[in-house]
C-alpha atoms as a PDB file:
ATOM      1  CA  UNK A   1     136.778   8.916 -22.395  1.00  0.00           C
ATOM      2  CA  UNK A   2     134.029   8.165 -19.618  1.00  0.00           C
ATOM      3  CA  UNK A   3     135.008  11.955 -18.562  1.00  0.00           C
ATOM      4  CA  UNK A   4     134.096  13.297 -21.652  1.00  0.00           C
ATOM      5  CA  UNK A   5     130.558  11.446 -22.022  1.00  0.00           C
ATOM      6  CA  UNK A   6     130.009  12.783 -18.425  1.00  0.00           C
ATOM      7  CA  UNK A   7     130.814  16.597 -19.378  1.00  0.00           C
ATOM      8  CA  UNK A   8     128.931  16.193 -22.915  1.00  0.00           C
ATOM      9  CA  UNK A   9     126.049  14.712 -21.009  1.00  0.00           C
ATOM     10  CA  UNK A  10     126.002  17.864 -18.207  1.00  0.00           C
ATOM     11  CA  UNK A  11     125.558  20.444 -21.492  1.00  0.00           C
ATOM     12  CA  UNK A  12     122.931  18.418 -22.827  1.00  0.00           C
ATOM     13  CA  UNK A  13     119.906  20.476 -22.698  1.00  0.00           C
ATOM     14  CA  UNK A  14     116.956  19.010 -19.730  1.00  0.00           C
ATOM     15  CA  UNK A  15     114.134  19.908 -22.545  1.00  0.00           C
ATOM     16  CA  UNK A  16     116.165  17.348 -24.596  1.00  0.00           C
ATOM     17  CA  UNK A  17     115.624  14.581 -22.135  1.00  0.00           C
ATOM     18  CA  UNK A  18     112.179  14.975 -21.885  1.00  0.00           C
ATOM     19  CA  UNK A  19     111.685  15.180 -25.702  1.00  0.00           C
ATOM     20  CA  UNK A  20     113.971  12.102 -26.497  1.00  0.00           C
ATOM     21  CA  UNK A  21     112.071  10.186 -23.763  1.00  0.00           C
ATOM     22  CA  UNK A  22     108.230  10.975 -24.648  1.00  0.00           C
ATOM     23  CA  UNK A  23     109.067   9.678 -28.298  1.00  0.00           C
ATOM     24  CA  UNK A  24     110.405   6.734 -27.252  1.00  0.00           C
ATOM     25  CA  UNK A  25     107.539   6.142 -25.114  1.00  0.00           C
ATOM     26  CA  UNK A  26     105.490   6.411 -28.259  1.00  0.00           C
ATOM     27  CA  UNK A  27     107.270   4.502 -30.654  1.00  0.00           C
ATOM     28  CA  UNK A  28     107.625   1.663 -28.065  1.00  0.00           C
ATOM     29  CA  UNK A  29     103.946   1.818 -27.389  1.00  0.00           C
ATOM     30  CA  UNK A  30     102.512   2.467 -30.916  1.00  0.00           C
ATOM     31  CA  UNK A  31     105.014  -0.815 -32.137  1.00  0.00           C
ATOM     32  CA  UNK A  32     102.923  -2.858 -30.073  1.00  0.00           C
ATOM     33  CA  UNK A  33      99.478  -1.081 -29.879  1.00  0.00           C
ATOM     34  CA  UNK A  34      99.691   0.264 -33.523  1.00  0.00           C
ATOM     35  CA  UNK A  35      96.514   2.762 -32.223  1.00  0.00           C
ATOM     36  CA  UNK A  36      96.984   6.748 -32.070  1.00  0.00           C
ATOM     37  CA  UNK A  37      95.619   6.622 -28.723  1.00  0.00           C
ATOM     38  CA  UNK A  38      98.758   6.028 -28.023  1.00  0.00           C
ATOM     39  CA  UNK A  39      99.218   9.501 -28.608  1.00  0.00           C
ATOM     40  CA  UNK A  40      96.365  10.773 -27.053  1.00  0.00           C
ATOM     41  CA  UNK A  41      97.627   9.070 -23.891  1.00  0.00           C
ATOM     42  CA  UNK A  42     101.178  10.506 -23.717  1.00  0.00           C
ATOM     43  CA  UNK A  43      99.687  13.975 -24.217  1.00  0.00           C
ATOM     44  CA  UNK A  44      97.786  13.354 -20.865  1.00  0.00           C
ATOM     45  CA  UNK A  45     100.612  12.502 -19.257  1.00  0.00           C
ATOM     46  CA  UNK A  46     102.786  14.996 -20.444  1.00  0.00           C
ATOM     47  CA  UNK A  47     100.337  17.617 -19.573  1.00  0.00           C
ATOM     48  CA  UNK A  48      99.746  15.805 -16.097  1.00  0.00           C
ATOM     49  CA  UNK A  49     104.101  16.015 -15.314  1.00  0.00           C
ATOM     50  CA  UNK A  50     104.616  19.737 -16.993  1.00  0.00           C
ATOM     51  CA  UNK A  51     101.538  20.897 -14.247  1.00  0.00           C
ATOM     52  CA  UNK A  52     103.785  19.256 -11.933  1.00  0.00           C
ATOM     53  CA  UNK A  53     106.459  21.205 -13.055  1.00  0.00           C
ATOM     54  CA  UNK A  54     105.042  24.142 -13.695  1.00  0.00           C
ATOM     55  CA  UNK A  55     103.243  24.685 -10.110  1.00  0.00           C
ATOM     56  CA  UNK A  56     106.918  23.773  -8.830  1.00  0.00           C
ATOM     57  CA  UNK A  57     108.222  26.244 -10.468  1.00  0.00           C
ATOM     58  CA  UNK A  58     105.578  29.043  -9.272  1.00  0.00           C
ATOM     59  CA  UNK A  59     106.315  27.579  -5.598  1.00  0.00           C
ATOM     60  CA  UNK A  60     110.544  28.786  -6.320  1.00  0.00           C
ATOM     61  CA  UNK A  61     110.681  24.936  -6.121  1.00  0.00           C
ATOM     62  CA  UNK A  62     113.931  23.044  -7.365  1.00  0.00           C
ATOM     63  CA  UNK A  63     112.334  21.545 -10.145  1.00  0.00           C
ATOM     64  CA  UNK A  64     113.315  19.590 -12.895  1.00  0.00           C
ATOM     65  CA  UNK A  65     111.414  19.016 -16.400  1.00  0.00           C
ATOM     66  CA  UNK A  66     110.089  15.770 -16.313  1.00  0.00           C
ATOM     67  CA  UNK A  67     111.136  12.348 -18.578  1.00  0.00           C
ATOM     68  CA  UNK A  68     109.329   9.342 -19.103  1.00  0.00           C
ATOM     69  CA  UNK A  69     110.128   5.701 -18.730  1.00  0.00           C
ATOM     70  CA  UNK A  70     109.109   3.870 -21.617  1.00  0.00           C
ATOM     71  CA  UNK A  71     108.201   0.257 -20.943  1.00  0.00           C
ATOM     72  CA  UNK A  72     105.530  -1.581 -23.469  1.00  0.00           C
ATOM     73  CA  UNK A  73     101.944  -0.967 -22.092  1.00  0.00           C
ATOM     74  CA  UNK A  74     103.410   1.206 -19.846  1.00  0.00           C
ATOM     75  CA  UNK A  75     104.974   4.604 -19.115  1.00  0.00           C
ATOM     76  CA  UNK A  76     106.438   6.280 -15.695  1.00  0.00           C
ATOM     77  CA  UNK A  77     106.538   9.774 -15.976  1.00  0.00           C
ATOM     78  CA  UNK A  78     108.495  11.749 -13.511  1.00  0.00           C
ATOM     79  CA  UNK A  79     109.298  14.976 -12.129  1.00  0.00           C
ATOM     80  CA  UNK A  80     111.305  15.984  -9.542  1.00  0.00           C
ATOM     81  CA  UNK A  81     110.856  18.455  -7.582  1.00  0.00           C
ATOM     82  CA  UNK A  82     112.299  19.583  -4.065  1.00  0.00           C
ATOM     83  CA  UNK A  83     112.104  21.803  -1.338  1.00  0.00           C
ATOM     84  CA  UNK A  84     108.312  21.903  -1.036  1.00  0.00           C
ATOM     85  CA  UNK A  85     106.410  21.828   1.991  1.00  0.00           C
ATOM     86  CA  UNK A  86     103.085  22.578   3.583  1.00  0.00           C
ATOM     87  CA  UNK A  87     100.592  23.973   1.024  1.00  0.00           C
ATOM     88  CA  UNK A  88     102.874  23.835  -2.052  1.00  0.00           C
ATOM     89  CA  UNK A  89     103.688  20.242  -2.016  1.00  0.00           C
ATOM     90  CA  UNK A  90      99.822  19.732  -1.492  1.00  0.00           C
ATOM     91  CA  UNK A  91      99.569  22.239  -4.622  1.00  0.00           C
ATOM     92  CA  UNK A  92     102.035  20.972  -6.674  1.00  0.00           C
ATOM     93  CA  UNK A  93     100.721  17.225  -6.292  1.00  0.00           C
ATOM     94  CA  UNK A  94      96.981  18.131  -6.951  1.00  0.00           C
ATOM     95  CA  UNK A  95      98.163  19.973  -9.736  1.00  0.00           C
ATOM     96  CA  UNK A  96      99.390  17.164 -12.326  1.00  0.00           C
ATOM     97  CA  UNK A  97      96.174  15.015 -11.830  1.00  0.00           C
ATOM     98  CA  UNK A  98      93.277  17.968 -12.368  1.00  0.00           C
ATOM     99  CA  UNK A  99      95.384  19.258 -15.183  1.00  0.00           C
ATOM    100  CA  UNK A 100      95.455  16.025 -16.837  1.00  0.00           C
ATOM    101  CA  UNK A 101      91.957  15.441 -16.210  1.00  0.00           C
ATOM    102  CA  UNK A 102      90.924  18.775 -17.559  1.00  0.00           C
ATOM    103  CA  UNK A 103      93.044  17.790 -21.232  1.00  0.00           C
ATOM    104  CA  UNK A 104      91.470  14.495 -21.154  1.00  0.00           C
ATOM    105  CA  UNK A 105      88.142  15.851 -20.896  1.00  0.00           C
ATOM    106  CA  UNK A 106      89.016  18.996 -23.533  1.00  0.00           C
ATOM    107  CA  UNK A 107      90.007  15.626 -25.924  1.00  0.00           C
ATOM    108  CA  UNK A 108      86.454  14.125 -25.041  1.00  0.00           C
ATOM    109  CA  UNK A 109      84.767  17.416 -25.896  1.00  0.00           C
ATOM    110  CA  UNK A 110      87.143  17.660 -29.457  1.00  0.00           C
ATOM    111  CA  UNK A 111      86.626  14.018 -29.952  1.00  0.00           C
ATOM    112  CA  UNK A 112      82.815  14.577 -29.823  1.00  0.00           C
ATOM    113  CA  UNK A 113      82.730  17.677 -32.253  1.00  0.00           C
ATOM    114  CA  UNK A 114      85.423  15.621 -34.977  1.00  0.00           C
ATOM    115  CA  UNK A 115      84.612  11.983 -33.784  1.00  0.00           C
ATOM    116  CA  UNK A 116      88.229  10.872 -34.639  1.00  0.00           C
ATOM    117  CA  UNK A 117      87.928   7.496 -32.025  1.00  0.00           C
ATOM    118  CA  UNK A 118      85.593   5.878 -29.730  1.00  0.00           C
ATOM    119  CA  UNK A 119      84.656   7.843 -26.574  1.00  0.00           C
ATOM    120  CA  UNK A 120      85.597   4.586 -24.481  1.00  0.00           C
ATOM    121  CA  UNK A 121      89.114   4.932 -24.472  1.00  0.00           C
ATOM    122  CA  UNK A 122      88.877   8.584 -23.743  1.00  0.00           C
ATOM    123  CA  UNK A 123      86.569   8.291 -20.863  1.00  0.00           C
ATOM    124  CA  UNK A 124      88.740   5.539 -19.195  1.00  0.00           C
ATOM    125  CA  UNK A 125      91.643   7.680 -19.484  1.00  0.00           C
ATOM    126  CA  UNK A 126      89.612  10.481 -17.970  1.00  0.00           C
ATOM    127  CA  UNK A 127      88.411   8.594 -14.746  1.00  0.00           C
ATOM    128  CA  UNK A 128      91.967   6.987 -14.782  1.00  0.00           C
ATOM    129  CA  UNK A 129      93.412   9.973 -14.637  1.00  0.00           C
ATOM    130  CA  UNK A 130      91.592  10.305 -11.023  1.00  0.00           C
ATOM    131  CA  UNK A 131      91.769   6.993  -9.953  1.00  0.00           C
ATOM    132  CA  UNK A 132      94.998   6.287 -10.629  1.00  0.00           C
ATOM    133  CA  UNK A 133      96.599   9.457  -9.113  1.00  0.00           C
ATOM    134  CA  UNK A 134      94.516   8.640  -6.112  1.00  0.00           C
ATOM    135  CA  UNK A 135      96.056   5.625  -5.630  1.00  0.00           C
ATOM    136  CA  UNK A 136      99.247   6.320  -6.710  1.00  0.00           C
ATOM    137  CA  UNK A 137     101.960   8.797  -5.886  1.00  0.00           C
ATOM    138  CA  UNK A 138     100.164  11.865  -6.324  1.00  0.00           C
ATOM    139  CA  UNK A 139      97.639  10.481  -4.019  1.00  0.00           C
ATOM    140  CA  UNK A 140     100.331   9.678  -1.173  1.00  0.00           C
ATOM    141  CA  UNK A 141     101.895  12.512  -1.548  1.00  0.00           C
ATOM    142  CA  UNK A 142      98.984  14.659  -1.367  1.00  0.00           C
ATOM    143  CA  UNK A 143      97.898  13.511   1.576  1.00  0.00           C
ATOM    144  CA  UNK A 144     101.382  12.985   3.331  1.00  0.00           C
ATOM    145  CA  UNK A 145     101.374  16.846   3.035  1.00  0.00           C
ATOM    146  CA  UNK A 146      97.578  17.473   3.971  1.00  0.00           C
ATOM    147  CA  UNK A 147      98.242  15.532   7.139  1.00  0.00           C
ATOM    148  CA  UNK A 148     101.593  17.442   7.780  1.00  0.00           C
ATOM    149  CA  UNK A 149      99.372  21.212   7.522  1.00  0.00           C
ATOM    150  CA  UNK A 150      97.213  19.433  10.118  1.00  0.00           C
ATOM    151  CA  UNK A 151      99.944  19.155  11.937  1.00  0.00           C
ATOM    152  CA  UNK A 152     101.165  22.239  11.685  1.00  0.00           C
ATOM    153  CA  UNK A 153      98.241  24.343  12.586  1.00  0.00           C
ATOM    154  CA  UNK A 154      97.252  22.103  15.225  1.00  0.00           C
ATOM    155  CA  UNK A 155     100.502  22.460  17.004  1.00  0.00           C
END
């Protein structure tokens, strides 16, 4: 029986995975919030992981499409991706932070021409974008990799 789950779960398609998980993010979130900024939020995110994904790809990375981990307040997105060095894991890092910054700014821009909710939530998610991927992961591992192509070319 376990066997079988195991082989049904290996034909499962990735895409399916990262679908299944971004709704549950938002129905978790939107139960609590009950905001569609909700929304707005996990669109910023997914954008942020698929540039991840994306520039991994371009690199002939071993990447994988990315799923969330829903938790209320909160969601982890993740990609993996391996086999990257030098320049391309400094790429592929950078990449998921400016490309979420540049949708959450396109949102501020459509937000201002429809007015559909309050700039302040937008702009926070906007500088958060930055701030947060400075700090966090994206940060490290962007400049775990800068300091490694010092390295390199100072050898």
């Amino acid at each position: 029986m376990l066997t079988t789950i195991k082989a049904k779960l290996k034909k499962t398609p990735e895409s399916f995975y990262t679908i299944a998980t971004i709704i549950a993010a938002a129905q978790i979130n939107y139960a609590i919030v009950h905001s569609g900024i909700v929304y707005i939020v996990l669109l910023v995110m997914l954008t942020h992981e698929l540039a991840h994904y994306f520039m991994g790809k371009l690199y002939k990375a071993n990447a994988k499409l990315p799923f969330f981990i829903p938790l209320p307040f909160f969601v982890i997105g993740v990609t993996k991706i391996s086999k990257l060095k030098g320049l391309a894991k400094k790429n592929v890092s950078i990449s998921g932070p400016i490309v979420g910054f540049i949708t959450a700014l396109l949102l501020i821009i459509y937000n201002y021409v429809n007015l559909y909710t309050s700039f302040i939530p937008l702009i926070a998610l906007a500088i958060g974008e930055i701030v947060t991927n400075y700090i966090g992961s994206d940060g490290s591992k962007y400049r775990q990799a800068k300091k490694e192509m010092k390295v390199c070319t100072s050898s």
